[in-house]
C-alpha atoms as a PDB file:
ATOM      1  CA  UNK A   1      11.264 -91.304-205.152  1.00  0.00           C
ATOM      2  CA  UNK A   2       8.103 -93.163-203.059  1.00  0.00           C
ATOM      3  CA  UNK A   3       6.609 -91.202-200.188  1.00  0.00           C
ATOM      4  CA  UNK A   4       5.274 -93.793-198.093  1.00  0.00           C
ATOM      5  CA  UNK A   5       2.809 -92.359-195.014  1.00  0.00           C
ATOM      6  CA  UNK A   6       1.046 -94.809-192.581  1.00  0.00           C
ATOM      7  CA  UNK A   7      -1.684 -94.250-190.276  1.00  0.00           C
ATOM      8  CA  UNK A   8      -4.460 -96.508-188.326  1.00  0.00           C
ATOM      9  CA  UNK A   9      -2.207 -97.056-185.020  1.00  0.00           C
ATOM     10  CA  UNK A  10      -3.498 -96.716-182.052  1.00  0.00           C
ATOM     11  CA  UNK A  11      -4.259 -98.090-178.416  1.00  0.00           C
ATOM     12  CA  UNK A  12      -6.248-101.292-178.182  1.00  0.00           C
ATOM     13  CA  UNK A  13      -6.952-104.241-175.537  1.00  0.00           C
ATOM     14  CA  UNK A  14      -6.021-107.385-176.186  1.00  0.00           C
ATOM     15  CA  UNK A  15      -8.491-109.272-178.256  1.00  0.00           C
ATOM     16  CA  UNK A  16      -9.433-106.088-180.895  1.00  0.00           C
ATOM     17  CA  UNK A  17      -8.826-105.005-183.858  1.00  0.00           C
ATOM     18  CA  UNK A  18      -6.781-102.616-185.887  1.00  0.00           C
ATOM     19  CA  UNK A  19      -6.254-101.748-189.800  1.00  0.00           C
ATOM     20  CA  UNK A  20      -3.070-100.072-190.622  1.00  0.00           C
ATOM     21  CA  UNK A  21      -3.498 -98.146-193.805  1.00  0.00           C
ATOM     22  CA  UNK A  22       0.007 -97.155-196.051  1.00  0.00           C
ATOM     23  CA  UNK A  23      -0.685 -94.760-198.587  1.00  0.00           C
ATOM     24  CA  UNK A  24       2.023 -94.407-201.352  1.00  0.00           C
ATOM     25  CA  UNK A  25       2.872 -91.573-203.476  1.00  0.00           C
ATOM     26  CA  UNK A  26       5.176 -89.878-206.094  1.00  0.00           C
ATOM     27  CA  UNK A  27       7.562 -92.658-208.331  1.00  0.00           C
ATOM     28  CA  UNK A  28       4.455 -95.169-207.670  1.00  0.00           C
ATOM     29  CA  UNK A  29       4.279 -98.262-209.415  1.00  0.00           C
ATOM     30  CA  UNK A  30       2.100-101.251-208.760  1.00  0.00           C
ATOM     31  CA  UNK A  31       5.034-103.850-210.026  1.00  0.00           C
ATOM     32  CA  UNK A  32       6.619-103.642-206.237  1.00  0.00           C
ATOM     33  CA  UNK A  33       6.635-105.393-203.015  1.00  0.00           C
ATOM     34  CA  UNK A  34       4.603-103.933-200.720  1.00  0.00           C
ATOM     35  CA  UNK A  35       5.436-104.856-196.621  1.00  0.00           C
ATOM     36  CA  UNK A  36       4.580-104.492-193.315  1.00  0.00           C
ATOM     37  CA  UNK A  37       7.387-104.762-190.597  1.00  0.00           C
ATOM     38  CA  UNK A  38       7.024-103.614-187.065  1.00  0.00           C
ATOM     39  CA  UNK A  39       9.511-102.846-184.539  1.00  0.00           C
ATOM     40  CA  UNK A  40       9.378-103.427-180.906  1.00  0.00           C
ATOM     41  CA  UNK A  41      11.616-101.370-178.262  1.00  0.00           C
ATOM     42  CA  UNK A  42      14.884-103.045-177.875  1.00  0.00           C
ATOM     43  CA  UNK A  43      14.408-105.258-180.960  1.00  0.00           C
ATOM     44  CA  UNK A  44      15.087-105.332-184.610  1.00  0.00           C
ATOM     45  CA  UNK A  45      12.707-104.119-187.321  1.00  0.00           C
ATOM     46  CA  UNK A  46      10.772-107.601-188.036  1.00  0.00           C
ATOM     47  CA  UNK A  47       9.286-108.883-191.143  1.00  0.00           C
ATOM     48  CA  UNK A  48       5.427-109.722-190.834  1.00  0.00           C
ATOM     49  CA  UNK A  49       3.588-109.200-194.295  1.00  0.00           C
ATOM     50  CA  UNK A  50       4.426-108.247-197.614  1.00  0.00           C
ATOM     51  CA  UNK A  51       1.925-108.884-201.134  1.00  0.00           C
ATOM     52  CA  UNK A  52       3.606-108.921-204.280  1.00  0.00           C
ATOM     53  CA  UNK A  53       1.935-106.128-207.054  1.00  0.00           C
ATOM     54  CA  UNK A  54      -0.669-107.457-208.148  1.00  0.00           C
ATOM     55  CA  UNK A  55      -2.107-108.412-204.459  1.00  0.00           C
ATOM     56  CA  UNK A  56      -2.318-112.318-205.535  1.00  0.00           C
ATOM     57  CA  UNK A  57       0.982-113.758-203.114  1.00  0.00           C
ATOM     58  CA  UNK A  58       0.741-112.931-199.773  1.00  0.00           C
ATOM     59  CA  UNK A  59       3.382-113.607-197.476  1.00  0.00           C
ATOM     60  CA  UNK A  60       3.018-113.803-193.397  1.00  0.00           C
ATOM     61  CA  UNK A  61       5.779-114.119-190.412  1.00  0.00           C
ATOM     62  CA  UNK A  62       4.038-117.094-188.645  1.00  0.00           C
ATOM     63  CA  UNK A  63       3.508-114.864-185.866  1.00  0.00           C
ATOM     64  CA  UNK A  64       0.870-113.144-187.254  1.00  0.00           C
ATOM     65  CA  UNK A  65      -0.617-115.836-189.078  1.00  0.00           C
ATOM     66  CA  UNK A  66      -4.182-116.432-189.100  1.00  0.00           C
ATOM     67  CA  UNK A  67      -4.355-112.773-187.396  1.00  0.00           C
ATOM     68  CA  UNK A  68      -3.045-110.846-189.778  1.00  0.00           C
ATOM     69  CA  UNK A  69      -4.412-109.882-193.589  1.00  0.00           C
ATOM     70  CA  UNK A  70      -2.103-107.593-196.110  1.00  0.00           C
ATOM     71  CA  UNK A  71      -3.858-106.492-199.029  1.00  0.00           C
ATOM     72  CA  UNK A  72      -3.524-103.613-201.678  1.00  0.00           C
ATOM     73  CA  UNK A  73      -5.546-101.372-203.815  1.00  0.00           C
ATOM     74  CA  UNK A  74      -3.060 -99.716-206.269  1.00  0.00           C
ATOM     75  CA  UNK A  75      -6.105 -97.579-208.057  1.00  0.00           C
ATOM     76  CA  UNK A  76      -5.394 -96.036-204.690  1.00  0.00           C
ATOM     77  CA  UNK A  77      -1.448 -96.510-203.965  1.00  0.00           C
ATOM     78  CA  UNK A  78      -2.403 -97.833-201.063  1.00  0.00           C
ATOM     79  CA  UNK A  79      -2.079-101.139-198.920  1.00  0.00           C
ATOM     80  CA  UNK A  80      -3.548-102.223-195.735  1.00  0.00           C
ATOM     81  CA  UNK A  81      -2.656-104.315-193.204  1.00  0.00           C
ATOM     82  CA  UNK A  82      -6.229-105.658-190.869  1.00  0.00           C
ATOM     83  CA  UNK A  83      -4.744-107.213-187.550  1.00  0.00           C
ATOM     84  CA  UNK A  84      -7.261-109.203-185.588  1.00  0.00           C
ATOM     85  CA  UNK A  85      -7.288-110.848-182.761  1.00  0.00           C
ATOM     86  CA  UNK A  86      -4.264-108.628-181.350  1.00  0.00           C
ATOM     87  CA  UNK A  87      -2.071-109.869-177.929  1.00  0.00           C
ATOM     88  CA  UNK A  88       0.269-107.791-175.939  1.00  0.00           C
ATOM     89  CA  UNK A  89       3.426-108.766-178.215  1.00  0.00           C
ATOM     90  CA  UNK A  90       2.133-107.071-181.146  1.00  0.00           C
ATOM     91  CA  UNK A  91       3.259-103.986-179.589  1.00  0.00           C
ATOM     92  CA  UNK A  92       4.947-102.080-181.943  1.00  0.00           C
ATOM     93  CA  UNK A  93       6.062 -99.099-184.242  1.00  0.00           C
ATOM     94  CA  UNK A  94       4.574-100.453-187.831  1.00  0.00           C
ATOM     95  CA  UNK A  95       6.232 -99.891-190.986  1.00  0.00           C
ATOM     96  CA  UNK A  96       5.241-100.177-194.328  1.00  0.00           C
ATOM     97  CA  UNK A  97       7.946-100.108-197.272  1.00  0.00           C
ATOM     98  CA  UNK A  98       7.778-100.949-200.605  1.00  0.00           C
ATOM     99  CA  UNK A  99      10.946-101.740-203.746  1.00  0.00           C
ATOM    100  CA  UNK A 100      11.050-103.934-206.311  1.00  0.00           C
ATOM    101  CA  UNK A 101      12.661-106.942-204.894  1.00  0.00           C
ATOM    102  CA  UNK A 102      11.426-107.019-201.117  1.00  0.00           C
ATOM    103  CA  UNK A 103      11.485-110.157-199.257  1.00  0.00           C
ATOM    104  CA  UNK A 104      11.574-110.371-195.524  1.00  0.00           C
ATOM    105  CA  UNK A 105      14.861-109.332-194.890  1.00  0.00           C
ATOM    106  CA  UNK A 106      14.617-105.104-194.333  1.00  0.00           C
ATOM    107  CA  UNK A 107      17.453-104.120-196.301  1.00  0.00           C
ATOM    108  CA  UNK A 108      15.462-105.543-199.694  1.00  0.00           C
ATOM    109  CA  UNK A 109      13.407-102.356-199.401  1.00  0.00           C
ATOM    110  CA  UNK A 110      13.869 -99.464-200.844  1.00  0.00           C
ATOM    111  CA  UNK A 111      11.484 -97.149-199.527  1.00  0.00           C
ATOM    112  CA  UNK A 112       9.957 -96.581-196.003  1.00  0.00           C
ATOM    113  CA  UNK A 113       7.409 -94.870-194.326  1.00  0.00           C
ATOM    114  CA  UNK A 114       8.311 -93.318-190.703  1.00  0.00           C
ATOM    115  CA  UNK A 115       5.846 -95.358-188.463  1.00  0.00           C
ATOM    116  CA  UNK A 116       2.593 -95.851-186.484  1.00  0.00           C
ATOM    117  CA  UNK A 117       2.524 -96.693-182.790  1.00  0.00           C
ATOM    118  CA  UNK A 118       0.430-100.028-181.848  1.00  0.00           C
ATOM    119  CA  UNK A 119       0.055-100.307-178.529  1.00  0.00           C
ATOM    120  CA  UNK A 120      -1.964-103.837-177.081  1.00  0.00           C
ATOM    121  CA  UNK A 121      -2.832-103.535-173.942  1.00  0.00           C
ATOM    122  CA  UNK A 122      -3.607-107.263-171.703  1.00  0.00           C
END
């Protein structure tokens, strides 16, 4: 069993900055996928990062793009997810997760963390 806790949300204006931290604990391993998906009201969990173990492939929705940076420091079971440059539409409830064969489809991942509110205000 992972125990998956995320923190770093918060209320922002448009424009700043935010770094979501996921810290990962118990059946650890640094062979899996480690994402970020968000969820707005009304909407379906969306993919928008994931880095494979070692933290070399990084994957982005093109949403995010150029905004966005996933990384990963597995001497600390933990990855981050720095979002600059935030808008109004990257309001959210973030999620990390983590399994061995995530993608950007939810249902890949195994393990999930319960949340952190990102509110952008314009």
């Amino acid at each position: 069993q992972v125990h998956l806790v995320e923190s770093g949300g918060g209320l922002v204006q448009a424009g700043a900055s935010l770094r979501l931290s996921c810290a990962a604990s118990g059946r650890t391993t640094s062979t899996y996928i480690m994402g970020w998906f968000r969820q707005a009201p009304g909407k379906e969990r969306e993919f928008v990062a994931r880095t494979t173990g070692s933290g070399e492939r990084t994957y982005y929705a093109d949403s995010v793009k150029g905004r966005f940076t996933i990384s990963r420091d597995n001497a600390k079971n933990t990855v981050y997810l720095q979002m600059n440059s935030l808008k109004p539409e990257d309001t959210a409830v973030y999620y990390c997760a983590t399994g061995p064969r995530g993608s950007i489809w939810p249902r890949t991942y195994d393990y999930w963390g319960q949340g952190t509110q990102v509110t952008v205000s314009s």
